[in-house]
PDB file of N, CA and C in Angstrom:
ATOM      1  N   UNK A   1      -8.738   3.081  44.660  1.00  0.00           N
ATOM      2  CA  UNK A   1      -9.852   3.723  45.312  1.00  0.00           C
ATOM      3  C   UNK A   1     -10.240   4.953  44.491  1.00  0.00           C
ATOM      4  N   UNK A   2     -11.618   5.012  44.201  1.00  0.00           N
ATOM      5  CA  UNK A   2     -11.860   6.093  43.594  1.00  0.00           C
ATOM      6  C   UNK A   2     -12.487   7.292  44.292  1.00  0.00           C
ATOM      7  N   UNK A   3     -12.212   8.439  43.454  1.00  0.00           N
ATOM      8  CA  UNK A   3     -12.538   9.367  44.468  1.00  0.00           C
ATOM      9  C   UNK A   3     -13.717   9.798  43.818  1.00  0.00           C
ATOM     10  N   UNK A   4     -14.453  10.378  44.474  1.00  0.00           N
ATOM     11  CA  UNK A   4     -15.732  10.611  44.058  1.00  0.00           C
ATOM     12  C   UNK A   4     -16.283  12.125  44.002  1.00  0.00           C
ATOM     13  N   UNK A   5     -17.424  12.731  43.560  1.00  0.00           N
ATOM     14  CA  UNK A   5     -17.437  14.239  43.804  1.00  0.00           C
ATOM     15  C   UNK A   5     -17.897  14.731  45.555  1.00  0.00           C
ATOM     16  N   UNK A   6     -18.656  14.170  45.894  1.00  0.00           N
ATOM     17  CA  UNK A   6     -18.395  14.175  47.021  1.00  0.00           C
ATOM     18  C   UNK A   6     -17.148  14.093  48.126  1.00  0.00           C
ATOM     19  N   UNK A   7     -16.482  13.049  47.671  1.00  0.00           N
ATOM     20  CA  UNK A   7     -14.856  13.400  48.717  1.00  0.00           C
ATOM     21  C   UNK A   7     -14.074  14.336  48.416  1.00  0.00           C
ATOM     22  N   UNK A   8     -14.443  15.406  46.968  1.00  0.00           N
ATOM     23  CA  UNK A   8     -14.144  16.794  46.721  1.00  0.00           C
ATOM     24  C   UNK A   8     -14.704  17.696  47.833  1.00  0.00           C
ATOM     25  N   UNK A   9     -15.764  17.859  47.936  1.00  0.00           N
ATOM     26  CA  UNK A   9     -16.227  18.600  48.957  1.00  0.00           C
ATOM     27  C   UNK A   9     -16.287  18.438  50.561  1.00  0.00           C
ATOM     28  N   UNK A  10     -16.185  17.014  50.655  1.00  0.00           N
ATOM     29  CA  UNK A  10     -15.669  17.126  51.896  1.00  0.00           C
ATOM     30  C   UNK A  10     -14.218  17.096  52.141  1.00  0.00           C
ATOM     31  N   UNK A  11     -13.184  17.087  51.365  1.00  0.00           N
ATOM     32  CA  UNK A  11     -11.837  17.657  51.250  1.00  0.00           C
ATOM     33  C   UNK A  11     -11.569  18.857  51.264  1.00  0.00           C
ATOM     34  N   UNK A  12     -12.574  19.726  50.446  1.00  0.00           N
ATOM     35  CA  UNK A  12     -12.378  20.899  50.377  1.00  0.00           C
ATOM     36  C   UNK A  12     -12.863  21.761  51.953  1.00  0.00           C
ATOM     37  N   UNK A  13     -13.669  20.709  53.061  1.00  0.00           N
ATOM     38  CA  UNK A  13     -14.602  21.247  54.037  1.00  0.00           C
ATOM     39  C   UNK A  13     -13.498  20.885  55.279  1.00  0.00           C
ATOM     40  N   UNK A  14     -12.918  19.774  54.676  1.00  0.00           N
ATOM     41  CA  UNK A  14     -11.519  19.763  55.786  1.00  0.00           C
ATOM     42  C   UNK A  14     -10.444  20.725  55.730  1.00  0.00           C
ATOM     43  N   UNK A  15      -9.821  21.210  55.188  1.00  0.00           N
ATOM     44  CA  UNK A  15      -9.438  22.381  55.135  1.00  0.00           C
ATOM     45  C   UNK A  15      -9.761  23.460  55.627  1.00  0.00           C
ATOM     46  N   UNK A  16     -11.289  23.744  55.068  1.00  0.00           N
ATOM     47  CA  UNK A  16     -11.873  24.891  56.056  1.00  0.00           C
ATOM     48  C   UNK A  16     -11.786  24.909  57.489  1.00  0.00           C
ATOM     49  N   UNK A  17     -12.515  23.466  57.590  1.00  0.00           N
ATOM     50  CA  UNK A  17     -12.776  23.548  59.016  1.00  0.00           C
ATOM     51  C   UNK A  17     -12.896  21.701  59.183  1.00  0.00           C
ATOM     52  N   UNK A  18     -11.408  21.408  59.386  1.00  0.00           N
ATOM     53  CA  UNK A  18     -11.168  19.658  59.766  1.00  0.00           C
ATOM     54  C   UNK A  18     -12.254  18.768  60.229  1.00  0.00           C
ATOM     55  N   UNK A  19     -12.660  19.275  61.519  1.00  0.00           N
ATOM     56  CA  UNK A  19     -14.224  18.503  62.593  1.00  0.00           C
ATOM     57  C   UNK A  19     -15.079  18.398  61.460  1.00  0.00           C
ATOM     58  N   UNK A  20     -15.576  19.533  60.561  1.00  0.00           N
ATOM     59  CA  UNK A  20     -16.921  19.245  59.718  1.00  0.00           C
ATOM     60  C   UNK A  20     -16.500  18.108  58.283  1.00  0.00           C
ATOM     61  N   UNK A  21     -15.179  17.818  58.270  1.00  0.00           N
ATOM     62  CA  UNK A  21     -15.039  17.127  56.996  1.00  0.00           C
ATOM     63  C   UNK A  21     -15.089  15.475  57.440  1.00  0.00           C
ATOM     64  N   UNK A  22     -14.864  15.461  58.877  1.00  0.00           N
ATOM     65  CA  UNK A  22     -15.128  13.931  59.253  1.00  0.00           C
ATOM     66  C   UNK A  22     -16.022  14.296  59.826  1.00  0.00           C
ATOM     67  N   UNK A  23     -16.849  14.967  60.548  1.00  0.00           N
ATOM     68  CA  UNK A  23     -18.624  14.716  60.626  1.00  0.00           C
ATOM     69  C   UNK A  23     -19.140  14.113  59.645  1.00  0.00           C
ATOM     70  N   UNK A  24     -18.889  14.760  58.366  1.00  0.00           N
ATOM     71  CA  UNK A  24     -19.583  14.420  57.213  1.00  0.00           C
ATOM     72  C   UNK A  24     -18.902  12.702  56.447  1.00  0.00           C
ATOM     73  N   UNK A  25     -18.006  12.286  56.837  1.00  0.00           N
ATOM     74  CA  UNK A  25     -17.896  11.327  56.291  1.00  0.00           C
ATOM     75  C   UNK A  25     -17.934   9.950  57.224  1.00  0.00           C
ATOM     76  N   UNK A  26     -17.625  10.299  58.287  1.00  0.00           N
ATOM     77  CA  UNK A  26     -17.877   9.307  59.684  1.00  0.00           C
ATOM     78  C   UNK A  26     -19.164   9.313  60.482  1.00  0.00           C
ATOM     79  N   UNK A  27     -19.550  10.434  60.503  1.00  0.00           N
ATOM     80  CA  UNK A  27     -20.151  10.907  61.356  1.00  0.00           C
ATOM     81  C   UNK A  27     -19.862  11.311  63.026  1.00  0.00           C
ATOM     82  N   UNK A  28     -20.726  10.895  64.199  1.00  0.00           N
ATOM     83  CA  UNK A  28     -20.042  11.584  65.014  1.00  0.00           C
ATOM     84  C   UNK A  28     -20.061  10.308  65.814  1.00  0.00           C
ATOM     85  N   UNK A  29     -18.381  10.049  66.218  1.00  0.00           N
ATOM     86  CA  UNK A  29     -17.343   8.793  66.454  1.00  0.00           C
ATOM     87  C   UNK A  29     -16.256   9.299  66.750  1.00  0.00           C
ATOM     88  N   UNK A  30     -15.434   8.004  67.083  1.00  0.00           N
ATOM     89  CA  UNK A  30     -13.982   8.479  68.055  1.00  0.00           C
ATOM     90  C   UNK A  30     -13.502   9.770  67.263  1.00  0.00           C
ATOM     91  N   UNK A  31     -13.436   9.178  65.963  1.00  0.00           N
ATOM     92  CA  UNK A  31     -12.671   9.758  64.933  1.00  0.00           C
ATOM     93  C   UNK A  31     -13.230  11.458  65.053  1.00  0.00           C
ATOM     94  N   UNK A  32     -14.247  11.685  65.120  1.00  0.00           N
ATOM     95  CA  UNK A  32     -14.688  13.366  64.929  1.00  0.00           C
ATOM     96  C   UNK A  32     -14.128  13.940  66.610  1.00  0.00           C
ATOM     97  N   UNK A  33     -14.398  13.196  67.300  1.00  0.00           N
ATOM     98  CA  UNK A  33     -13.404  13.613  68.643  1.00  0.00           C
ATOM     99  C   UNK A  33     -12.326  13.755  68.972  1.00  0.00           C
ATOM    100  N   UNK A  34     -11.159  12.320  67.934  1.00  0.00           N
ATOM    101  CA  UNK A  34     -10.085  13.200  67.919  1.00  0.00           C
ATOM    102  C   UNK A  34      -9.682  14.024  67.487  1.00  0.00           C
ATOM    103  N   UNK A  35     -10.309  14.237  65.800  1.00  0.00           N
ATOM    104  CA  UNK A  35     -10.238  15.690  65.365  1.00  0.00           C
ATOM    105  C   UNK A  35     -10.237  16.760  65.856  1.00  0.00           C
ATOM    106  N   UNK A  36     -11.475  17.273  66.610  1.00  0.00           N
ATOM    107  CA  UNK A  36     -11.440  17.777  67.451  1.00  0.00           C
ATOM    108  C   UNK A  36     -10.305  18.193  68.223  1.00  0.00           C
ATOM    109  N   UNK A  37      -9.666  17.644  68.940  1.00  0.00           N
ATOM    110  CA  UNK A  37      -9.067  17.856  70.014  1.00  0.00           C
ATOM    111  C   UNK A  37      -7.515  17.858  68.928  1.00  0.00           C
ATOM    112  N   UNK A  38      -7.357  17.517  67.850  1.00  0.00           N
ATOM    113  CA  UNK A  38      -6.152  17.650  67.468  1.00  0.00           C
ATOM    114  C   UNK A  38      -6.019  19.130  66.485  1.00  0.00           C
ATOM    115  N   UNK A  39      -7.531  19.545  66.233  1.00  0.00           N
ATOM    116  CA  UNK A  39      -7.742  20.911  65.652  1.00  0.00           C
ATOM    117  C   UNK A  39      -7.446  21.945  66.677  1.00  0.00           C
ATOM    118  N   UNK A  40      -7.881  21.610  67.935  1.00  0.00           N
ATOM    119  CA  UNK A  40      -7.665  22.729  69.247  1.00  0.00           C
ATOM    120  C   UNK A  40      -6.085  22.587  69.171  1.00  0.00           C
ATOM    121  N   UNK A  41      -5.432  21.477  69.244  1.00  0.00           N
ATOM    122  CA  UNK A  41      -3.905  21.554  69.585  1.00  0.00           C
ATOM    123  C   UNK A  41      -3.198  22.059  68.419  1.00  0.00           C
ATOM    124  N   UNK A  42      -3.845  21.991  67.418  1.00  0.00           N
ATOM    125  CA  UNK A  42      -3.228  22.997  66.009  1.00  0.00           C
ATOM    126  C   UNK A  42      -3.969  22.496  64.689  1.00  0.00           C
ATOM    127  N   UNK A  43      -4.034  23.457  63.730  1.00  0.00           N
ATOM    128  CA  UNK A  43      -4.625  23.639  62.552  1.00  0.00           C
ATOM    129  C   UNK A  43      -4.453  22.435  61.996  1.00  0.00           C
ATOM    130  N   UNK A  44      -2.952  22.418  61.394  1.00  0.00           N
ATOM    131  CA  UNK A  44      -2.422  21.553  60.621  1.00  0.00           C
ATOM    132  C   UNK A  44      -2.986  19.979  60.826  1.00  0.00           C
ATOM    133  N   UNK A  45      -2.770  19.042  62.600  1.00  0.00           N
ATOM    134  CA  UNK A  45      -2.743  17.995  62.531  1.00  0.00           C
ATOM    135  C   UNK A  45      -4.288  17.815  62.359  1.00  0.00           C
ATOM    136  N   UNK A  46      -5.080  19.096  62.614  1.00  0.00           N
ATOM    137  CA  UNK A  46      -6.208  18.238  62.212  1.00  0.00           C
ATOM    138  C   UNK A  46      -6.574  17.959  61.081  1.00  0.00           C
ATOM    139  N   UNK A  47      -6.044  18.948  60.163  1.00  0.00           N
ATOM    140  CA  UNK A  47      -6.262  18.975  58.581  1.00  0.00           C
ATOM    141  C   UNK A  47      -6.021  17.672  58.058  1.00  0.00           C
ATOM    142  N   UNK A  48      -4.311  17.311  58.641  1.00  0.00           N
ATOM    143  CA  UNK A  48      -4.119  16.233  58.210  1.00  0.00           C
ATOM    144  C   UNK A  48      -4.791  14.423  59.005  1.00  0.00           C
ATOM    145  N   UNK A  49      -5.050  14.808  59.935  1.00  0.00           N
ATOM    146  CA  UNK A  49      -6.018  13.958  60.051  1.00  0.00           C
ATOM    147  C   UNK A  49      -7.290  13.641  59.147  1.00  0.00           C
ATOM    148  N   UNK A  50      -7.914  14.523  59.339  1.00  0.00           N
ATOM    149  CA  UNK A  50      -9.229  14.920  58.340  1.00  0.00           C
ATOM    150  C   UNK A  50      -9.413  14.571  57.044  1.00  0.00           C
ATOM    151  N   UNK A  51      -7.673  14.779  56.404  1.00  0.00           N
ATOM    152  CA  UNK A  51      -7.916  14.054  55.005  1.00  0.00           C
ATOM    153  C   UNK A  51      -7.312  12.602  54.820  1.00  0.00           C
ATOM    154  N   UNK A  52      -6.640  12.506  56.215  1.00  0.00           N
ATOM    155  CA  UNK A  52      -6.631  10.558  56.053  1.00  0.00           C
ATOM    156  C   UNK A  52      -8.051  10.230  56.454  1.00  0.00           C
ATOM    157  N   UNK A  53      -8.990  10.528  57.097  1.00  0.00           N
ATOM    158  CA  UNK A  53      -9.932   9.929  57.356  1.00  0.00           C
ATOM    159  C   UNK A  53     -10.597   9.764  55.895  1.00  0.00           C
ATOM    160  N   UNK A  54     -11.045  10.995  55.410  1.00  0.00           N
ATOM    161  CA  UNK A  54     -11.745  11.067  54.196  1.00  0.00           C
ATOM    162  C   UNK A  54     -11.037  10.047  53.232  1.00  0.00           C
ATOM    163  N   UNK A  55      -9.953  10.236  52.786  1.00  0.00           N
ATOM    164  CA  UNK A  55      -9.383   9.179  51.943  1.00  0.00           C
ATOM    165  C   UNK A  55      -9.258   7.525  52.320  1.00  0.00           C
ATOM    166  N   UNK A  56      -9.206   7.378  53.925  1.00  0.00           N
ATOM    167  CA  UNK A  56      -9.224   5.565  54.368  1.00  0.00           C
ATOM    168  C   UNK A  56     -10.429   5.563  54.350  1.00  0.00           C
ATOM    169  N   UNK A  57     -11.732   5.575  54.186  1.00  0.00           N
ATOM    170  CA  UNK A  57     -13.104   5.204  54.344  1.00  0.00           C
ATOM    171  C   UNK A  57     -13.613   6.115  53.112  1.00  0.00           C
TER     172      UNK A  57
END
């Protein structure tokens, strides 16, 4: 799978802020809702959510 310049920046936007890095690559779906709710329950799992999403799709 290649990565592209774009999944730079939305990698780099998950980090910032998890919800906006799968907005931008899902859009708005289960997936940006659980983010969500796993960013409220802590930083980390959403981060790491955020960059399996970006990297499986």
């Amino acid at each position: 799978m290649a990565v592209t310049c774009s999944d730079i920046f939305k990698l780099i936007f998950a980090i910032i802020l998890p919800p906006l890095g799968v907005f931008l690559e899902r859009g708005c779906s289960s997936s940006l809702f659980i983010n969500i709710i796993l960013t409220i329950l802590g930083y980390i799992p959403g981060i790491i959510h955020a960059v399996y999403v970006i990297m499986k799709y």
